[in-house]
PDB file of N, CA and C in Angstrom:
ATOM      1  N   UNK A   1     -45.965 -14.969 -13.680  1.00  0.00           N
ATOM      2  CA  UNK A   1     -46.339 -16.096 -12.838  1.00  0.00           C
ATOM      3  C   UNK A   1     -45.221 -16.350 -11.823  1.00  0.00           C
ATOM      4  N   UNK A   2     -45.580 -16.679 -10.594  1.00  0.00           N
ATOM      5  CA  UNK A   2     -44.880 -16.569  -9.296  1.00  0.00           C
ATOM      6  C   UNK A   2     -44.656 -18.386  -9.672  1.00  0.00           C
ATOM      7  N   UNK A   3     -42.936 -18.273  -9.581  1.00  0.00           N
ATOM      8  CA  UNK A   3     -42.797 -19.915  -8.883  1.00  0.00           C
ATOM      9  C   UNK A   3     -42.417 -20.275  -7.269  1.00  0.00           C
ATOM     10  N   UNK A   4     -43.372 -21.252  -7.541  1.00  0.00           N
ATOM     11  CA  UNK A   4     -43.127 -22.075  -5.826  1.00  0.00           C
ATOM     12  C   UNK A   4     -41.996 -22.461  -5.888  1.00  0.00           C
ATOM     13  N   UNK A   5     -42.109 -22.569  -4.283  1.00  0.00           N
ATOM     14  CA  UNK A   5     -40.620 -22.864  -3.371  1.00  0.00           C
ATOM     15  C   UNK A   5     -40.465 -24.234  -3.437  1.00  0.00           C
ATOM     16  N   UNK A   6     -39.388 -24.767  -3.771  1.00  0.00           N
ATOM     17  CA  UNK A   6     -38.734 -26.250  -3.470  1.00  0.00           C
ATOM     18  C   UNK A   6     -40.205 -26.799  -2.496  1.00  0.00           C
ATOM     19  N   UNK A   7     -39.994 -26.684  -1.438  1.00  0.00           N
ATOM     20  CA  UNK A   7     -40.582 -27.549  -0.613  1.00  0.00           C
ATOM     21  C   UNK A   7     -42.129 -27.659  -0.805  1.00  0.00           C
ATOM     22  N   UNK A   8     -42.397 -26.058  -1.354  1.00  0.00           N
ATOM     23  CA  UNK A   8     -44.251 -26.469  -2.013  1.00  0.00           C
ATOM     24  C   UNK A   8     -44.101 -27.520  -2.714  1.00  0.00           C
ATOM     25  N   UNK A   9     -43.293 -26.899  -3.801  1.00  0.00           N
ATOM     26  CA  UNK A   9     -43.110 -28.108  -5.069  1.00  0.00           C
ATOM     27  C   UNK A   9     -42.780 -29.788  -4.574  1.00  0.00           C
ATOM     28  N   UNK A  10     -42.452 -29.923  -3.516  1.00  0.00           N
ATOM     29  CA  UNK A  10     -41.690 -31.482  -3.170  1.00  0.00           C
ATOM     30  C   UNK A  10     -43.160 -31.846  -2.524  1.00  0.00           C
ATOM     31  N   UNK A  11     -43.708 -31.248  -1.358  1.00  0.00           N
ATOM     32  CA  UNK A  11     -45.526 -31.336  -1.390  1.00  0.00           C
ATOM     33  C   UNK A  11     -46.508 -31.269  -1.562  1.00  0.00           C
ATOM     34  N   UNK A  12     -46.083 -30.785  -3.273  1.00  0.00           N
ATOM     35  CA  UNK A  12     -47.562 -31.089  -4.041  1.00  0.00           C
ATOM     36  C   UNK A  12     -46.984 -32.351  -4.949  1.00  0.00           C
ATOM     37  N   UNK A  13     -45.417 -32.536  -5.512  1.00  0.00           N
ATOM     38  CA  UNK A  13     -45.628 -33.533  -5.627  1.00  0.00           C
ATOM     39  C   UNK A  13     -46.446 -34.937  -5.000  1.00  0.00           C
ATOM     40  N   UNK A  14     -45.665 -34.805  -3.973  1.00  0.00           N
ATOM     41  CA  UNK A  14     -46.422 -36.388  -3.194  1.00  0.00           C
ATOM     42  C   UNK A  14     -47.685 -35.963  -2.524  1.00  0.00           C
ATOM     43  N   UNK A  15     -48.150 -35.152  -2.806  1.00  0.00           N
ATOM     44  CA  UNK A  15     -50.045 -34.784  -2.769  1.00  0.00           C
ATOM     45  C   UNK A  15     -50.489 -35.811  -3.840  1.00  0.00           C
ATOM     46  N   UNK A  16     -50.206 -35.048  -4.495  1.00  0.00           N
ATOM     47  CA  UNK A  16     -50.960 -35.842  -6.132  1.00  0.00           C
ATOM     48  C   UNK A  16     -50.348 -37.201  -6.099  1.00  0.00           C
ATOM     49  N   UNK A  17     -48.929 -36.963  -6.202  1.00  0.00           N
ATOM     50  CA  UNK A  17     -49.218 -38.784  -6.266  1.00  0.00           C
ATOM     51  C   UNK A  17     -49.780 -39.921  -5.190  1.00  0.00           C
ATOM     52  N   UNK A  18     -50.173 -39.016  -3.903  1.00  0.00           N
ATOM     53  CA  UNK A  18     -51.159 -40.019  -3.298  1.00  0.00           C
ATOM     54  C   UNK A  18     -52.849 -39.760  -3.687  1.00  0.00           C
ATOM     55  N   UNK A  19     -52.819 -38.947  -3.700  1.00  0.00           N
ATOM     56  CA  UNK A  19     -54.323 -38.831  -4.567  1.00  0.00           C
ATOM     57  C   UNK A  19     -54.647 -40.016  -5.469  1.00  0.00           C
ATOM     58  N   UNK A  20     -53.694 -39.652  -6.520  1.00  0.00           N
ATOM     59  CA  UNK A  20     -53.875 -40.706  -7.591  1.00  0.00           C
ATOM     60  C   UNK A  20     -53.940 -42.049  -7.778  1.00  0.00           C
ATOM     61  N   UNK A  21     -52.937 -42.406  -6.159  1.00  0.00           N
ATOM     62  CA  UNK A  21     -52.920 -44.038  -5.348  1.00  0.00           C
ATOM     63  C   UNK A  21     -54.495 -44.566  -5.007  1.00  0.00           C
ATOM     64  N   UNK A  22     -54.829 -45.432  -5.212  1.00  0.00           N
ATOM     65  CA  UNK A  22     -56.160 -46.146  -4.572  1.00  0.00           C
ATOM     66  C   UNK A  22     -55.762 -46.089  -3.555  1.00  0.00           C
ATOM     67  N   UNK A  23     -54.821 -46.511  -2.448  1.00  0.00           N
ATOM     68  CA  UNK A  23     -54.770 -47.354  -1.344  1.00  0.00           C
ATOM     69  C   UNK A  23     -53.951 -45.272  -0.530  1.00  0.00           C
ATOM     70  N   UNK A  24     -54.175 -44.063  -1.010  1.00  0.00           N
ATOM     71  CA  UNK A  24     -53.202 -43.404  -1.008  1.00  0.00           C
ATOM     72  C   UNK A  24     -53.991 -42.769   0.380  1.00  0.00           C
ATOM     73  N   UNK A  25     -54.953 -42.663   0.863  1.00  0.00           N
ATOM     74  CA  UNK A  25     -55.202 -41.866   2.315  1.00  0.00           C
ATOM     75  C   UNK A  25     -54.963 -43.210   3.447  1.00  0.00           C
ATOM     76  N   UNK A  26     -55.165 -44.394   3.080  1.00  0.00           N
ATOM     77  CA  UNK A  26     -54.537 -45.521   3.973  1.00  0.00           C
ATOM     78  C   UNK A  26     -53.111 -45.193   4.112  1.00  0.00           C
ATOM     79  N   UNK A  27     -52.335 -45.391   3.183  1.00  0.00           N
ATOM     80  CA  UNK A  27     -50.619 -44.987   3.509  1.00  0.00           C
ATOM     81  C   UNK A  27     -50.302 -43.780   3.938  1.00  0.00           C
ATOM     82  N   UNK A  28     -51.208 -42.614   4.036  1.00  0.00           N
ATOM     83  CA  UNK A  28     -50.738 -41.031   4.579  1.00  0.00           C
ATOM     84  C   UNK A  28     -51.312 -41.502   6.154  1.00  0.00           C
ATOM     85  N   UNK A  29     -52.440 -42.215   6.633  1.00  0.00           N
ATOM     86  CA  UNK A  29     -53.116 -42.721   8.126  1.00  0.00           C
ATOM     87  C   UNK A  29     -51.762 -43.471   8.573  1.00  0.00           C
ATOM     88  N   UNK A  30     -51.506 -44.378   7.898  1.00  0.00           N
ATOM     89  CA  UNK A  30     -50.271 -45.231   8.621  1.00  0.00           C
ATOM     90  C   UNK A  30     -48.875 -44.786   8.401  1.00  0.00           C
ATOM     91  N   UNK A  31     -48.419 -43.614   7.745  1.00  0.00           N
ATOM     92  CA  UNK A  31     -47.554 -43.028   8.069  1.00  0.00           C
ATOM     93  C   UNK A  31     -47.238 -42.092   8.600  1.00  0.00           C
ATOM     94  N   UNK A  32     -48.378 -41.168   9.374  1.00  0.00           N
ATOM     95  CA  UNK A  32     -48.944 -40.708  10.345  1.00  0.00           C
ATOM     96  C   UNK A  32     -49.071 -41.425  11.837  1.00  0.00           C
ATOM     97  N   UNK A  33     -49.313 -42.381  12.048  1.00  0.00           N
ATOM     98  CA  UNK A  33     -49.790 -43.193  13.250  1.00  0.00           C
ATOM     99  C   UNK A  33     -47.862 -43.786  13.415  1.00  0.00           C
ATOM    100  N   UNK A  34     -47.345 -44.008  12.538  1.00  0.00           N
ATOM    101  CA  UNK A  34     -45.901 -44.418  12.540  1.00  0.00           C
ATOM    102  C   UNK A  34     -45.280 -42.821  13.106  1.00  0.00           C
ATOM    103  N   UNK A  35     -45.079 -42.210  12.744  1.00  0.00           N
ATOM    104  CA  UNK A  35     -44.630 -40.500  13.311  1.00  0.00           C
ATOM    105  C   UNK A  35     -44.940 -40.829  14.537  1.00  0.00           C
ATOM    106  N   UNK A  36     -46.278 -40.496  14.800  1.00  0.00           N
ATOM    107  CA  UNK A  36     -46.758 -40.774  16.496  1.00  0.00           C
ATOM    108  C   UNK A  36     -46.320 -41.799  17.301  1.00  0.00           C
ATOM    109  N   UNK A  37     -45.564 -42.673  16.583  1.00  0.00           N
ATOM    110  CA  UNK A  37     -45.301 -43.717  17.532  1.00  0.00           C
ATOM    111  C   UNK A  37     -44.332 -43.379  18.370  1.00  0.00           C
ATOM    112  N   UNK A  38     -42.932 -43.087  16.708  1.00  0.00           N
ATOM    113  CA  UNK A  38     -42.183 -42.880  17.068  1.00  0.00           C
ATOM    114  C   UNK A  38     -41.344 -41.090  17.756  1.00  0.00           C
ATOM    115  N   UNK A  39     -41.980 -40.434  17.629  1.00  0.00           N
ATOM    116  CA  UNK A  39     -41.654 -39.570  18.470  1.00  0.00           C
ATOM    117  C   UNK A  39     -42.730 -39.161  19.748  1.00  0.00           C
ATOM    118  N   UNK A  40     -43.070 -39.638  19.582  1.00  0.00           N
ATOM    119  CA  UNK A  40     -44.075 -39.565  21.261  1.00  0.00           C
ATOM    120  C   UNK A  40     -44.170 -40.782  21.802  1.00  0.00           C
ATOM    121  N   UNK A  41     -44.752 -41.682  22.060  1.00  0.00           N
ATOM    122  CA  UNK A  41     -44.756 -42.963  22.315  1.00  0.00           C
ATOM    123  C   UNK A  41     -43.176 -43.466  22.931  1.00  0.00           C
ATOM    124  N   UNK A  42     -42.416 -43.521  22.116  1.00  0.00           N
ATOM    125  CA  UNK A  42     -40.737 -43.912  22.295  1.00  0.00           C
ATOM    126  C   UNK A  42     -40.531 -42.804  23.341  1.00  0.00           C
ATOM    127  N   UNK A  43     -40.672 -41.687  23.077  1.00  0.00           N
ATOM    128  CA  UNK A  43     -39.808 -40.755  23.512  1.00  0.00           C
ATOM    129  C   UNK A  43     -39.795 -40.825  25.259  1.00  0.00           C
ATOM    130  N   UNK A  44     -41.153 -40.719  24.981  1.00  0.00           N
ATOM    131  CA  UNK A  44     -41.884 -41.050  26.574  1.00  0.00           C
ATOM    132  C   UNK A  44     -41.339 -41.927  27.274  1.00  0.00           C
ATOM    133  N   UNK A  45     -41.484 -43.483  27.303  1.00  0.00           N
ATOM    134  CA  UNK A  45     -40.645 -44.459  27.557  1.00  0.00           C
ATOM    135  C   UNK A  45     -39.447 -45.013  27.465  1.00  0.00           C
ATOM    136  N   UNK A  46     -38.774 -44.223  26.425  1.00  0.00           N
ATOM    137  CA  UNK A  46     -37.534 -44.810  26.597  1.00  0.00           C
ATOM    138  C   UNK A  46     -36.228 -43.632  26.188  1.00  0.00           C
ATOM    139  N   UNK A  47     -36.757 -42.296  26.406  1.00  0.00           N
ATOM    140  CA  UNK A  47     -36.164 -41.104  26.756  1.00  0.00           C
ATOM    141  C   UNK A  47     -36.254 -40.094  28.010  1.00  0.00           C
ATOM    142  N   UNK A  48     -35.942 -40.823  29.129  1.00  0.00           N
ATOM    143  CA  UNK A  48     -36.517 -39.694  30.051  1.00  0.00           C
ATOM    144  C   UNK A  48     -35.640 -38.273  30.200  1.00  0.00           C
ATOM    145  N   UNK A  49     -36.591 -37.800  31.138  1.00  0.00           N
ATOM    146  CA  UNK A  49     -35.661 -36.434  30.994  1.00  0.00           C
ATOM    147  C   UNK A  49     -34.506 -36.069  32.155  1.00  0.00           C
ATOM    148  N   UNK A  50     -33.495 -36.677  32.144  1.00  0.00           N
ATOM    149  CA  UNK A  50     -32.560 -36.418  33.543  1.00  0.00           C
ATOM    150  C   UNK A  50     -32.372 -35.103  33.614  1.00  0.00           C
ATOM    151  N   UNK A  51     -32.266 -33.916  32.998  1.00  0.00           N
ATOM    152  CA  UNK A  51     -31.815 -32.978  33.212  1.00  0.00           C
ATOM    153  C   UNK A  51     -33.077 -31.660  34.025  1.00  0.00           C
ATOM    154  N   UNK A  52     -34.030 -32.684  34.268  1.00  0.00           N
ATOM    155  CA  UNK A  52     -35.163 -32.063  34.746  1.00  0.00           C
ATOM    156  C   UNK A  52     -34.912 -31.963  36.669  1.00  0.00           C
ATOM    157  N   UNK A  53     -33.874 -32.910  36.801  1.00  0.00           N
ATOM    158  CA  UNK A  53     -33.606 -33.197  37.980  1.00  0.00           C
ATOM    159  C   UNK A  53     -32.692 -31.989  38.515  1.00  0.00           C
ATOM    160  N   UNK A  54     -31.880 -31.310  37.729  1.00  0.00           N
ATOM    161  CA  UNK A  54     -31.695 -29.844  37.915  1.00  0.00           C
ATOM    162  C   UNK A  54     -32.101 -28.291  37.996  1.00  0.00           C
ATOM    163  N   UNK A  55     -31.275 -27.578  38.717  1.00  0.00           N
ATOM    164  CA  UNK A  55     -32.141 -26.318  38.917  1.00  0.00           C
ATOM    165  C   UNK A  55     -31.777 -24.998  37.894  1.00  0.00           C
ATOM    166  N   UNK A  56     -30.666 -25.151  37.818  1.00  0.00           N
ATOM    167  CA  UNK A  56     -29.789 -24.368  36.884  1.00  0.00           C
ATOM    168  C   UNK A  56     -29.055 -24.643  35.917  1.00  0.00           C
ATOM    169  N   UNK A  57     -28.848 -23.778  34.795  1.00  0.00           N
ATOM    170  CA  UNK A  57     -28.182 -24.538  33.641  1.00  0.00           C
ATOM    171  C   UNK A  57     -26.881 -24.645  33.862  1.00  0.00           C
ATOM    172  N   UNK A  58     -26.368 -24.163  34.817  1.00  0.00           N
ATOM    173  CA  UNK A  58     -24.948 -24.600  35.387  1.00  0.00           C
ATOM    174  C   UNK A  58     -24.557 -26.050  35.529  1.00  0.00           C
ATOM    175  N   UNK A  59     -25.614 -26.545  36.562  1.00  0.00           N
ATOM    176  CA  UNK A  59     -25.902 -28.014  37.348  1.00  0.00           C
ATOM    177  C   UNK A  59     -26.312 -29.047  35.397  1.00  0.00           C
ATOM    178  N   UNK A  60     -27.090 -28.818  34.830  1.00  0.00           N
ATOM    179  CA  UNK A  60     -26.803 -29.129  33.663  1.00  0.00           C
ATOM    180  C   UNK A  60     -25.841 -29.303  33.018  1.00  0.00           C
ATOM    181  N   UNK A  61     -24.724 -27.911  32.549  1.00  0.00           N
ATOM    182  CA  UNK A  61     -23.729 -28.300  32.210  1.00  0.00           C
ATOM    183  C   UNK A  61     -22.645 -29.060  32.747  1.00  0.00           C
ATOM    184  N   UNK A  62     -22.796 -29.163  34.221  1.00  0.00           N
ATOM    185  CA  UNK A  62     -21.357 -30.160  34.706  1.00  0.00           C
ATOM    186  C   UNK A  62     -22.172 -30.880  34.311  1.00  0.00           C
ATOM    187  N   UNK A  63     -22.888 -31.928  34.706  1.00  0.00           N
ATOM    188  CA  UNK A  63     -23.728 -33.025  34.902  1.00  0.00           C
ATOM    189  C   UNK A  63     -23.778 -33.646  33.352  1.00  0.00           C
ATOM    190  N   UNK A  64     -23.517 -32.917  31.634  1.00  0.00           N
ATOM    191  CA  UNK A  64     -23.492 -33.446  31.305  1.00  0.00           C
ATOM    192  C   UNK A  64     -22.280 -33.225  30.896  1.00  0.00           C
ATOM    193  N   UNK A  65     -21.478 -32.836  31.022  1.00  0.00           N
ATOM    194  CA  UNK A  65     -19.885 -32.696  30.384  1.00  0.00           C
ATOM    195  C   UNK A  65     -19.151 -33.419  30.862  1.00  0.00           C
ATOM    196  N   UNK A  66     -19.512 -33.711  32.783  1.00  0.00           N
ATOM    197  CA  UNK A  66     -18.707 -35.047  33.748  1.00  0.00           C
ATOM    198  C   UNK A  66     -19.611 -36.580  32.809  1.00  0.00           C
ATOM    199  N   UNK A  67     -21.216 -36.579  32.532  1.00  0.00           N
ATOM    200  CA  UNK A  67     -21.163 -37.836  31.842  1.00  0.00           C
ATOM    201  C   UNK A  67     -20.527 -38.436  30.368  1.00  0.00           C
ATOM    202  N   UNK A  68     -20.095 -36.893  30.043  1.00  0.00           N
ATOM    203  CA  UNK A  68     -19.267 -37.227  28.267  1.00  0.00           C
ATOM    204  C   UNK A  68     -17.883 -37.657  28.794  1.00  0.00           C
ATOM    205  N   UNK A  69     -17.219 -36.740  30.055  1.00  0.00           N
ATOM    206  CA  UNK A  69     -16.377 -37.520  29.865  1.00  0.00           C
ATOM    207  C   UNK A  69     -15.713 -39.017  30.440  1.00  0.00           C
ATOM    208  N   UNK A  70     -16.961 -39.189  31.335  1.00  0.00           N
ATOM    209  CA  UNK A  70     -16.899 -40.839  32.121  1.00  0.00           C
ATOM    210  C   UNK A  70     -17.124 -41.122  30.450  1.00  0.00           C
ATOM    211  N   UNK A  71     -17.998 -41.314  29.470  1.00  0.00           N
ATOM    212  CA  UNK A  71     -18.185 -41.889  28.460  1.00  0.00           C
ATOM    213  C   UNK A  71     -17.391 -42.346  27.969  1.00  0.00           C
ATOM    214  N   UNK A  72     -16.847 -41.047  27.649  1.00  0.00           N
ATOM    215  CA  UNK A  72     -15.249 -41.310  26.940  1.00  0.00           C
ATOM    216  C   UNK A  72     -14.489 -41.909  27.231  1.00  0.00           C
ATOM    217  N   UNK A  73     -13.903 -41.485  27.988  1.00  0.00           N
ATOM    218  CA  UNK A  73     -12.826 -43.020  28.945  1.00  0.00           C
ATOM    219  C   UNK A  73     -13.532 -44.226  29.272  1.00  0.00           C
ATOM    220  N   UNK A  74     -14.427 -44.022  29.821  1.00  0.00           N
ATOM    221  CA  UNK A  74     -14.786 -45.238  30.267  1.00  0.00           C
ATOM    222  C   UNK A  74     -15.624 -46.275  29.019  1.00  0.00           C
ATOM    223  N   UNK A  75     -15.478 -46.594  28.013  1.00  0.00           N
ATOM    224  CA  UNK A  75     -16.390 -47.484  26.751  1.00  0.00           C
ATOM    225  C   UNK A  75     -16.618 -48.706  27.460  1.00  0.00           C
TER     226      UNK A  75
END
């Protein structure tokens, strides 16, 4: 008999024990819709992308190595 990998094993645990929950496909919907919030939703609005404003990964790297080090000195 073949044993599963850690991570099967860690998601069939919390399979079954939402199965076995009454309330258990409500809490997998709203911790789902929470994911979506927060990495899409947020990301969108309150991560933009400055480095899109460049052409080359050159112009990237000054652009963010001059803002680490205004950072730095400057708190």
């Amino acid at each position: 008999m073949k044993k599963e990998s850690i991570p099967v094993r860690i998601f069939r645990f919390y399979l079954e024990g939402f199965k076995s929950m009454d309330l258990g496909r409500t809490l997998w919907i709203l911790i789902l819709i929470k994911l979506f919030i927060m990495f899409v939703i947020l990301k969108i609005f309150f991560f933009p992308r400055y480095l899109n404003q460049f052409d080359t990964n050159s112009e990237k790297e000054n652009y963010v190595s001059k803002e680490l080090i205004e950072r730095a000195l400057n708190p």
